[in-house]
Protein backbone atom coordinates (compact mmCIF):
# COMPACT_ATOMS: atom_id res chain seq x y z
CA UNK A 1 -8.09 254.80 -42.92
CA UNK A 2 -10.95 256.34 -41.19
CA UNK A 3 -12.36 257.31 -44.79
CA UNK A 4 -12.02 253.48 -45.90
CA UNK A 5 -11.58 252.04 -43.22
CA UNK A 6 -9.26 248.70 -42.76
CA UNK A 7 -10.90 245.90 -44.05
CA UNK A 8 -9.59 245.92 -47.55
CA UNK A 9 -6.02 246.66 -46.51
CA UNK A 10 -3.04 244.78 -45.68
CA UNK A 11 0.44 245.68 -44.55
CA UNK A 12 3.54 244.49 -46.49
CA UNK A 13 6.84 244.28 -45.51
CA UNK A 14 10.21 243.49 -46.83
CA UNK A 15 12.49 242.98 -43.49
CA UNK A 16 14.37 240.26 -42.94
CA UNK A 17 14.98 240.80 -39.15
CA UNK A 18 12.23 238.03 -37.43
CA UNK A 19 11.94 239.98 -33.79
CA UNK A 20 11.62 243.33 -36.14
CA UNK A 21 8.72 241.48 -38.06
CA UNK A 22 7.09 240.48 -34.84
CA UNK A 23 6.97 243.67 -33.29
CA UNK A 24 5.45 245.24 -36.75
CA UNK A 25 3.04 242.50 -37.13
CA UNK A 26 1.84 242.93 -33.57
CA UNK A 27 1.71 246.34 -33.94
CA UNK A 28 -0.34 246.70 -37.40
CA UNK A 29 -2.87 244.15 -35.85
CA UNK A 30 -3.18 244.55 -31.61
CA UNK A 31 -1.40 248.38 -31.29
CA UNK A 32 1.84 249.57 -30.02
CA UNK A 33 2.77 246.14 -27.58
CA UNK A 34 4.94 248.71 -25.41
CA UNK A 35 2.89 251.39 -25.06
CA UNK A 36 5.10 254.05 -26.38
CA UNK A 37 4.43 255.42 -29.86
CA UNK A 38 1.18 256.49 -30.99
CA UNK A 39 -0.25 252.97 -32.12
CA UNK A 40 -0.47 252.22 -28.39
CA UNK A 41 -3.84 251.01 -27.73
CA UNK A 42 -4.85 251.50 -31.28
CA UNK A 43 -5.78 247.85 -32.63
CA UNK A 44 -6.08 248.31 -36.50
CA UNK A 45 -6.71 244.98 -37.19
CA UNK A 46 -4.19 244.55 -40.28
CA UNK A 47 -3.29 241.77 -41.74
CA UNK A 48 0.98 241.53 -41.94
CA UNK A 49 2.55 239.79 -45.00
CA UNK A 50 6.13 239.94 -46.47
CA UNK A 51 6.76 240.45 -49.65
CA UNK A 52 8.04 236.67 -50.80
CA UNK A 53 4.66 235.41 -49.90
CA UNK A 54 2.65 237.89 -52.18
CA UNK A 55 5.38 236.34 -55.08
CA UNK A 56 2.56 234.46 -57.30
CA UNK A 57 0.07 237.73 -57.28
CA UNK A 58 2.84 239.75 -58.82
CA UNK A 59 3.51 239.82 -62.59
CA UNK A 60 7.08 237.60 -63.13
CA UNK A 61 8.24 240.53 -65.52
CA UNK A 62 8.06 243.16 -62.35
CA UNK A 63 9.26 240.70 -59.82
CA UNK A 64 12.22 239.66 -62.29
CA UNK A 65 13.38 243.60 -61.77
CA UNK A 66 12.39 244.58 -58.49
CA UNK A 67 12.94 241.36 -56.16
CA UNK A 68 14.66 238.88 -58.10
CA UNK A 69 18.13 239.43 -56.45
CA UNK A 70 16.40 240.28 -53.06
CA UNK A 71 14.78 236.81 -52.94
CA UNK A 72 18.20 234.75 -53.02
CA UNK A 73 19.35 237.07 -49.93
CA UNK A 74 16.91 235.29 -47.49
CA UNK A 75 18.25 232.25 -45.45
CA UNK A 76 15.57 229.45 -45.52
CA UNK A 77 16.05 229.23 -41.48
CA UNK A 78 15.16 233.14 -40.98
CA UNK A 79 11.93 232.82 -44.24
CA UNK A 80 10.83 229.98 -42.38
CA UNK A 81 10.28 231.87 -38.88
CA UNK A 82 9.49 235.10 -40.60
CA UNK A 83 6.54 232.95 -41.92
CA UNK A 84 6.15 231.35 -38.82
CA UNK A 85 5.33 235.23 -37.13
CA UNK A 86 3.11 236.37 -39.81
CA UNK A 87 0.83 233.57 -39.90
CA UNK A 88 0.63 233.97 -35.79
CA UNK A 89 0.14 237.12 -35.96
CA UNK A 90 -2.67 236.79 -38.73
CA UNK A 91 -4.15 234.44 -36.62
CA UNK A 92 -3.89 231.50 -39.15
């Protein structure tokens, strides 16, 4: 990062835990929120997205294979506040 810095770069995740996202999110963007690993402080500035939102900027062919099944495993309830966490923490 320090050679290209952040600007151009995003962080992508495929977790379907919401508090797990969070934490991530917050972490990628502000630093480490407790203090404890080696993030702490460190405010990178990322910008957090999972996987099912990046769906239309992936050809359907390599989706088909590699998320196809994983996308019916998602509750709507859980993609809704996973959503809900990445667009706070993107500060949309």
């Amino acid at each position: 990062m320090e050679q290209y810095g952040t600007r151009d770069m995003i962080v992508v995740f495929g977790l379907n835990q919401p508090a797990t996202v969070e934490i991530m999110a917050r972490t990628f963007h502000d630093g480490d929120p407790s203090y404890a690993g080696p993030l702490a402080g460190v405010a990178l500035g990322l910008k957090s997205y999972h996987i099912l939102e990046l769906k239309d900027h992936i050809p359907a062919h390599v989706w088909e294979e590699q998320m196809g099944m994983h996308e019916l495993e998602i509750e709507d309830e859980i993609w809704e506040k996973i959503c809900q966490i990445l667009k706070q923490a993107r500060h949309e």
